[in-house]
Structure formats: C-alpha cells, structure tokens
Protein backbone atom coordinates (compact mmCIF):
# COMPACT_ATOMS: atom_id res chain seq x y z
CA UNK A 1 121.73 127.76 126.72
CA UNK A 2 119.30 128.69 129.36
CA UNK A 3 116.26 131.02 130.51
CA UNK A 4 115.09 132.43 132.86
CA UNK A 5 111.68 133.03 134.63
CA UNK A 6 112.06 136.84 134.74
CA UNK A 7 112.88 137.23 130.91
CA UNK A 8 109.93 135.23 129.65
CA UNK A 9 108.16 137.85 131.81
CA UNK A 10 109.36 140.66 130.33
CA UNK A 11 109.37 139.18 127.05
CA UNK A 12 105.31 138.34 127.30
CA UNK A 13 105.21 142.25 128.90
CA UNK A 14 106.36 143.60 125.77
CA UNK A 15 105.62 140.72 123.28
CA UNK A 16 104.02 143.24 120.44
CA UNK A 17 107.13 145.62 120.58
CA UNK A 18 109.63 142.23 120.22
CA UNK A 19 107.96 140.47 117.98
CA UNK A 20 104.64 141.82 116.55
CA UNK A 21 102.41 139.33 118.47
CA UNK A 22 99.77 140.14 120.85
CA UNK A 23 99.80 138.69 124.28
CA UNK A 24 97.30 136.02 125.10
CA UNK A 25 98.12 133.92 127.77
CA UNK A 26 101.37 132.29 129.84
CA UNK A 27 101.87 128.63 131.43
CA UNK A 28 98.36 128.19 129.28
CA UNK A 29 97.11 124.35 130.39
CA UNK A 30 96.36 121.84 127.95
CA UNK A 31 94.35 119.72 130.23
CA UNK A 32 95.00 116.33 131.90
CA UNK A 33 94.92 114.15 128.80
CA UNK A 34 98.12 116.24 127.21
CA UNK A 35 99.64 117.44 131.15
CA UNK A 36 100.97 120.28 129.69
CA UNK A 37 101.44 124.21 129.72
CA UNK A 38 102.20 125.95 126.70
CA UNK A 39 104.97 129.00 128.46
CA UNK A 40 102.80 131.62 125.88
CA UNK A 41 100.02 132.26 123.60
CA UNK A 42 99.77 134.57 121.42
CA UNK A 43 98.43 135.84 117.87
CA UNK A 44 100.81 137.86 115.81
CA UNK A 45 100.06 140.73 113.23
CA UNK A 46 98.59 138.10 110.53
CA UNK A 47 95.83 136.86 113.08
CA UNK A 48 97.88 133.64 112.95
CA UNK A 49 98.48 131.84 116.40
CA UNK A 50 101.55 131.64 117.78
CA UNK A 51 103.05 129.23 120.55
CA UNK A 52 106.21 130.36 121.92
CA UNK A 53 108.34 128.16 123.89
CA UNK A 54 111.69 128.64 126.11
CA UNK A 55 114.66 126.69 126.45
CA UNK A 56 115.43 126.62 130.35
CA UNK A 57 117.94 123.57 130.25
CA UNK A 58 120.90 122.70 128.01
CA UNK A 59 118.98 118.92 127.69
CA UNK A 60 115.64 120.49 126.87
CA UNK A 61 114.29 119.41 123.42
CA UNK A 62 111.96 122.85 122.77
CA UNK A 63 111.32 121.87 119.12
CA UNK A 64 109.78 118.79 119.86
CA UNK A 65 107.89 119.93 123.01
CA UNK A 66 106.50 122.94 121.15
CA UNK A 67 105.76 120.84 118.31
CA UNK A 68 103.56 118.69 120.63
CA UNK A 69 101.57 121.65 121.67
CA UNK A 70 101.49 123.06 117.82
CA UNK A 71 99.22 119.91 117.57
CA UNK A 72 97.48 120.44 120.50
CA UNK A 73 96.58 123.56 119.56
CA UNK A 74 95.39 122.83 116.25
CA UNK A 75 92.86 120.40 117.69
CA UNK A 76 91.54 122.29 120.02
CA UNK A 77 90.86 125.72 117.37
CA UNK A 78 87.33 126.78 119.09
CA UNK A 79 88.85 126.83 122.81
CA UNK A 80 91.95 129.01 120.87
CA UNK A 81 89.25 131.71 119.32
CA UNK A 82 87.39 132.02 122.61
CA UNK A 83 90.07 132.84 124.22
CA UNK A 84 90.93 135.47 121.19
CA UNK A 85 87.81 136.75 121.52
CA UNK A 86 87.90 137.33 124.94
CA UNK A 87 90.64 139.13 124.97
CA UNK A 88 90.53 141.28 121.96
CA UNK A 89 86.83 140.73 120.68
CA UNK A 90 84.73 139.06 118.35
CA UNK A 91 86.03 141.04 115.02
CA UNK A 92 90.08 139.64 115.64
CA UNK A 93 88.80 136.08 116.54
CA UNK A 94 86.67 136.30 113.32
CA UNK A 95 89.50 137.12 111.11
CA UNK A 96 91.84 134.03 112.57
CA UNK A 97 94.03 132.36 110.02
CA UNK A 98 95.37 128.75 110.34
CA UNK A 99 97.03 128.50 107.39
CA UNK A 100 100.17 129.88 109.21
CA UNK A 101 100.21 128.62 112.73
CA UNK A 102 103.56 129.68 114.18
CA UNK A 103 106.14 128.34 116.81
CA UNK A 104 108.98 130.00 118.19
CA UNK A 105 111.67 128.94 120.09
CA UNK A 106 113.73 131.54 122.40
CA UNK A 107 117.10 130.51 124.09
CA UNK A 108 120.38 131.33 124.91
CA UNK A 109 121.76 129.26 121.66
CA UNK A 110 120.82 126.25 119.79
CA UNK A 111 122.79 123.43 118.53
CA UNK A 112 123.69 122.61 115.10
CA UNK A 113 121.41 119.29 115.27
CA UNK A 114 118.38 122.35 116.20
CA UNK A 115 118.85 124.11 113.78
CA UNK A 116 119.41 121.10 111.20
CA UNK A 117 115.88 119.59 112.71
CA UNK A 118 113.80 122.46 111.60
CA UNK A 119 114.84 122.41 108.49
CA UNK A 120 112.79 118.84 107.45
CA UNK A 121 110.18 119.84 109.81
CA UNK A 122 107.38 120.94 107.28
CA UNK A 123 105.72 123.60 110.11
CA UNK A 124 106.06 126.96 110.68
CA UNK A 125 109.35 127.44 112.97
CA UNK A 126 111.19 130.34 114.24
CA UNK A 127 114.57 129.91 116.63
CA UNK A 128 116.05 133.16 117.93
CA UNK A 129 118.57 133.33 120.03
CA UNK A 130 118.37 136.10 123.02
CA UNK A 131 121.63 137.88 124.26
CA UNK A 132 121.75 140.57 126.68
CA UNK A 133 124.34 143.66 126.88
CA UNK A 134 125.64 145.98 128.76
CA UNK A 135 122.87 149.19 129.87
CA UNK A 136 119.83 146.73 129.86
CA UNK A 137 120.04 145.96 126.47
CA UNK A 138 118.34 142.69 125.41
CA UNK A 139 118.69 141.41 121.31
CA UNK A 140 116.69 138.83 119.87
CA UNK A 141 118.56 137.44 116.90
CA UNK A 142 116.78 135.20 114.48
CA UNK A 143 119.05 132.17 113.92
CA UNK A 144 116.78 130.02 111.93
CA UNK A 145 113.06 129.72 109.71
CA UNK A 146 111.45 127.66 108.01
CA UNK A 147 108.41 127.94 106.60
CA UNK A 148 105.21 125.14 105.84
CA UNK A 149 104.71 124.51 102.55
CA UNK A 150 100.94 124.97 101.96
CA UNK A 151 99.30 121.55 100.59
CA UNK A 152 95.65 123.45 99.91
CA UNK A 153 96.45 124.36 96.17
CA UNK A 154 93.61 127.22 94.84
CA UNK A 155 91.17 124.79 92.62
CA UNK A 156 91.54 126.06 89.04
CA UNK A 157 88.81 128.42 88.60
CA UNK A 158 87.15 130.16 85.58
CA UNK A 159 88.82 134.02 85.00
CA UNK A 160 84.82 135.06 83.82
CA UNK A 161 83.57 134.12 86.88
CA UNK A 162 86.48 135.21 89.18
CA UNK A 163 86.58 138.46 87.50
CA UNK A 164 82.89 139.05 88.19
CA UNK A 165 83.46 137.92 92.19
CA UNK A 166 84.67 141.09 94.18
CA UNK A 167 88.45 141.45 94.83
CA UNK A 168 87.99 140.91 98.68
CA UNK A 169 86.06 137.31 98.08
CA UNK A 170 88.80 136.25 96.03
CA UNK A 171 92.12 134.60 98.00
CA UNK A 172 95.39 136.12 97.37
CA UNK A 173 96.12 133.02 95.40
CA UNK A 174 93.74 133.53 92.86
CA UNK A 175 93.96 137.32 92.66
CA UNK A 176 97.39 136.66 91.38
CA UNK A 177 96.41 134.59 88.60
CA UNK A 178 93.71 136.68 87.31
CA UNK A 179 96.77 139.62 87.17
CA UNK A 180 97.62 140.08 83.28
CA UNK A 181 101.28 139.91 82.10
CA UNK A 182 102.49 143.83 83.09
CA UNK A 183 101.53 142.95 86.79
CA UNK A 184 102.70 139.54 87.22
CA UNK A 185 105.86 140.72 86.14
CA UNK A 186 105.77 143.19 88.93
CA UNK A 187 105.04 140.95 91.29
CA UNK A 188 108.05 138.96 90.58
CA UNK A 189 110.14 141.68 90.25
CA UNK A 190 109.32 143.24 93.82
CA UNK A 191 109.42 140.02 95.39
CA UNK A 192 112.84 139.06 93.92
CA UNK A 193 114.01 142.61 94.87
CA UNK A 194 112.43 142.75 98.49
CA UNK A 195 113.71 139.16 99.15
CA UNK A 196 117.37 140.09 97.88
CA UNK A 197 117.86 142.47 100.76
CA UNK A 198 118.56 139.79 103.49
CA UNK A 199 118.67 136.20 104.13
CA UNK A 200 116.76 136.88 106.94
CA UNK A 201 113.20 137.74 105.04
CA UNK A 202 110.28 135.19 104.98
CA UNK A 203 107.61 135.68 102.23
CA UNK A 204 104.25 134.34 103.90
CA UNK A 205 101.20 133.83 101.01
CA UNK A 206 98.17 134.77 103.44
CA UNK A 207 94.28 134.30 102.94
CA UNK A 208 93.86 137.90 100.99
CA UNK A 209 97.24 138.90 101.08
CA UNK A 210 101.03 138.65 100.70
CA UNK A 211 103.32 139.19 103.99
CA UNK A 212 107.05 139.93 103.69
CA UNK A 213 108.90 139.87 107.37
CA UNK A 214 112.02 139.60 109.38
CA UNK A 215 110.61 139.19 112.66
CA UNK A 216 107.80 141.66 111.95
CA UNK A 217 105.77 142.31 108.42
CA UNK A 218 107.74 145.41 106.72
CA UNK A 219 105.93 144.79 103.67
CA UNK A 220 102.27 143.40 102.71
CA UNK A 221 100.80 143.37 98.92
CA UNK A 222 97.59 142.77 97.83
CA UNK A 223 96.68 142.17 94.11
CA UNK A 224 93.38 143.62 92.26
CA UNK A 225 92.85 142.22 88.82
CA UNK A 226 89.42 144.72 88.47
CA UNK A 227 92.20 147.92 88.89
CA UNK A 228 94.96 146.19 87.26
CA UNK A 229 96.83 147.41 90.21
CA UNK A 230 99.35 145.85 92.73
CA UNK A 231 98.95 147.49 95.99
CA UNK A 232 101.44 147.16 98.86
CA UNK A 233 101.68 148.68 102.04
CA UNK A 234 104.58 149.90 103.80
CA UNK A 235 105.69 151.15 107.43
CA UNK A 236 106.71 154.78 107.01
CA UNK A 237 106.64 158.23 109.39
CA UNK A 238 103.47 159.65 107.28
CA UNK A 239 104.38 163.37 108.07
CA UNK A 240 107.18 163.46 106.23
CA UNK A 241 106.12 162.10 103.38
CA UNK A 242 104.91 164.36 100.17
CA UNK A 243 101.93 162.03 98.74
CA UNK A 244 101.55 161.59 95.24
CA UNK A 245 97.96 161.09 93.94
CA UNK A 246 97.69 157.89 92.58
CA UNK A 247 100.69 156.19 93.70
CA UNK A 248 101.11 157.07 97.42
CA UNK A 249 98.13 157.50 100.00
CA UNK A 250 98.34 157.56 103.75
CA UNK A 251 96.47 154.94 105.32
CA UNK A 252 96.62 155.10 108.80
CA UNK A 253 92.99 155.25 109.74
CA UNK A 254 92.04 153.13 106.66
CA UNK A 255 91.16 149.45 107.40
CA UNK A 256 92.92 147.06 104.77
CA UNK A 257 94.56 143.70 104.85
CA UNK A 258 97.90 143.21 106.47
CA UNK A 259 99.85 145.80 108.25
CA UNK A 260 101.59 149.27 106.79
CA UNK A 261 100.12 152.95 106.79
CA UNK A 262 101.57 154.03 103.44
CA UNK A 263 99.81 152.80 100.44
CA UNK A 264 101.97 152.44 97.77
CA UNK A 265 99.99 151.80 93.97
CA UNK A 266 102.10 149.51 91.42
CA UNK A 267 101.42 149.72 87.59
CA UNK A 268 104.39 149.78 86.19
CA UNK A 269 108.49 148.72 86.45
CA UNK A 270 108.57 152.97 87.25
CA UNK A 271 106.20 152.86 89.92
CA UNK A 272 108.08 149.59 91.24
CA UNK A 273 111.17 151.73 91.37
CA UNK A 274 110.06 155.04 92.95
CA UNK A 275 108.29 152.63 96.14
CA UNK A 276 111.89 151.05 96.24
CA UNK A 277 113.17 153.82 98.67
CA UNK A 278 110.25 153.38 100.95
CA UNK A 279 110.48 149.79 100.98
CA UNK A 280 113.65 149.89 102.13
CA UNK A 281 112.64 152.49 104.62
CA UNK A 282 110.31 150.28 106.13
CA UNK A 283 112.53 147.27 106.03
CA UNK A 284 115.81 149.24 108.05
CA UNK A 285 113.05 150.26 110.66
CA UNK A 286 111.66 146.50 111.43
C-alpha cells in the first residue's frame, strides 16, 4: 500500500513514456498559506494539467490531499502557465486547457472505500495501482476513472453564422452540431465501437477536439461541417502503411489538434469500417 522515494523518481524520469504527460516539476510548493508540496506537476498530451500524487502510508488519504492541491492549482492558473512556459515555451502555455484538469493517484493498492470515493467526486480522477516483477519490470494498472462532467454547455448558436466562422474558431462542441445526419451517425457509430473495446477507455470532449484514451490518447477526432468530413487521427508505424488518397494521409510533420500521425478521413459507414483495423492498431499499442 506504499511508495517509495526512488519510484516516484523514476516515474517523474520517464513520466511521458508511462503516462503521456510531460514533466514539470516535483515536491512543487504551494506557499505558506496552503504548507504544501504537490509530489509532481505535469501537463499531459491534451495541454491539460496534471497533479500526481503518491500513496506512501497505508493511513494516507491521497484523494483528498490531491484534491486540495487540484484547488490550489486552479487558483493559482497564471503561476501554473509560467511555469509551462518556462519549461516548454510560450506556444504550449498558450494552448493550456482547463476544462480537463487531471489528478492521479499512484500506489501499491487502494481500498474499496477509494475507489467508491471517486466515483461521486465530480473531478477528473485517475487511481492506478503500480506492481513490480521479476527482471525490472514495473506495471501501472489503471484501477479506477472518473471523469468531470462539464457544466459550460455550448450557447445555442445560429448554423448561418457558425457555418460562415472557420472550422478551427468553432469548439468541438459546436462542430458536432453543425455535422448533417450521414456524419453524426458516424460519430456515434465510432464512438460506440471504439468505446466497446475495453472498460478501460475514457472519451474526453476537448476545446477543438475529441480524445479517446486508456492511459494515453489512441484516438483523437475532429469534426468539419465545411468538408462534411469526420477526421480522426490514429497512432500507427507510417512506413508500413499503403496510403489511400482521400482517406489515409501521413501526418507526422503536420501540426493538427490532438495526438496521432495517421489521418484517417470519415464519410461514410465504409470508410468507418476500413479505419477499424487501424484503430485497433493504435489502441493494442497504447
């Protein structure tokens, strides 16, 4: 039920291969008025911030202690970018999202009341459970999730003037209800498919995009209602794929939202089927 120093070390030393988060600080202070340290800081592949806490005694209550600091954080948003931009530059700290402000919780094992205590905690909260093996081996196993429910509804907005605002100006959100009937339908039909291949798989609704994830993204999607297109991205070893102009594009030196260098185009329930094999490509290999 315990950890120790020299794992959260080597945890924070390889933070982006674990868990997809990139490493901004350890024992970060919270000044005299909380008397805290937060054990590490980081921001994870969604530019949201992430507070990752360690359970070091049996008695410890991590939930509620990184809870505390969740809110600390949150308060304290312009001392959090500085110290984004700082360490990976102004363009990352420019991009931050707070809709999805994370906390995870790594121990040896949680109790039932843990895990039952997340669940009608309406925040972003990950427990995994770390067990090491024989030859160095370390797993991290993702015991429990839950996931905020987002209280800023999209205003209703007109379709005319939507339609007329370029894709990128327009949230996720909205993009999706400016979709016609075809695409909505195959939006609903790859999520329902992408979310039936494990329990494990969180669907995060981002700023400009969609994230699906275990414990990293495997999936993103964006929606254009100009292109009456659904576009997702996908993890996948690019030289071995045979790209198909106008479905599949490699897009590993092409900037776009959310994470994946396969492009994958969606206009129809035959387009959703031929991306199913890279999907689950990209899902086996994160």
């Amino acid at each position: 039920m315990t950890i120790e120093k020299t794992l959260q070390i080597m945890i924070e030393n390889n933070l982006d291969t674990f868990l997809g988060i990139k490493f901004l600080g350890s024992e970060y202070p919270t000044g005299p008025k909380h008397g805290g340290r937060i054990d590490t800081l980081g921001i994870d592949e969604n530019n949201s911030p992430v507070i990752i806490e360690y359970k070091r005694a049996t008695n410890e209550n991590v939930i509620n202690q990184g809870l505390f600091y969740l809110e600390w954080l949150l308060d304290h948003k312009a001392e959090f970018k500085m110290l984004v931009m700082e360490k990976y530059g102004k363009a990352i700290a420019n991009e931050m999202d707070w809709t999805n402000p994370r906390l995870v919780c790594i121990a040896g094992g949680f109790t039932k009341y843990d895990e039952h205590a997340v669940q009608l905690i309406d925040r972003n909260i990950e427990l995994y459970r770390y067990k090491h093996y024989e030859d160095n081996y370390l797993l991290l196993d993702l015991v429990n999730t839950t996931t905020a429910q987002n209280n800023q509804a999209t205003a209703p907005v007109s379709s005319i003037n939507m339609i007329r605002t370029a894709n990128y100006q327009n949230t996720f959100e909205d993009n999706l209800t400016l979709i016609d009937e075809n695409l909505s339908n195959i939006f609903e039909s790859l999520h329902d498919y992408i979310m039936a291949l494990s329990d494990e798989i969180q669907f995060k609704k981002l700023k400009f995009y969609g994230a699906f994830k275990r414990i990293k993204n495997f999936v993103c999607v964006e929606a254009f209602p100009r292109k009456q297109a659904i576009i997702i991205y996908v993890k996948g070893d690019s030289s071995k794929i045979e790209f198909e102009k106008g479905f599949s594009r490699d897009v590993t030196n092409i900037g776009h939202y959310g994470t994946g260098n396969v492009a994958l185009t969606l206009r129809s329930e035959e387009d959703l089927e031929k991306a199913k094999p890279f999907i689950n490509e990209s899902f086996e290999n994160n």
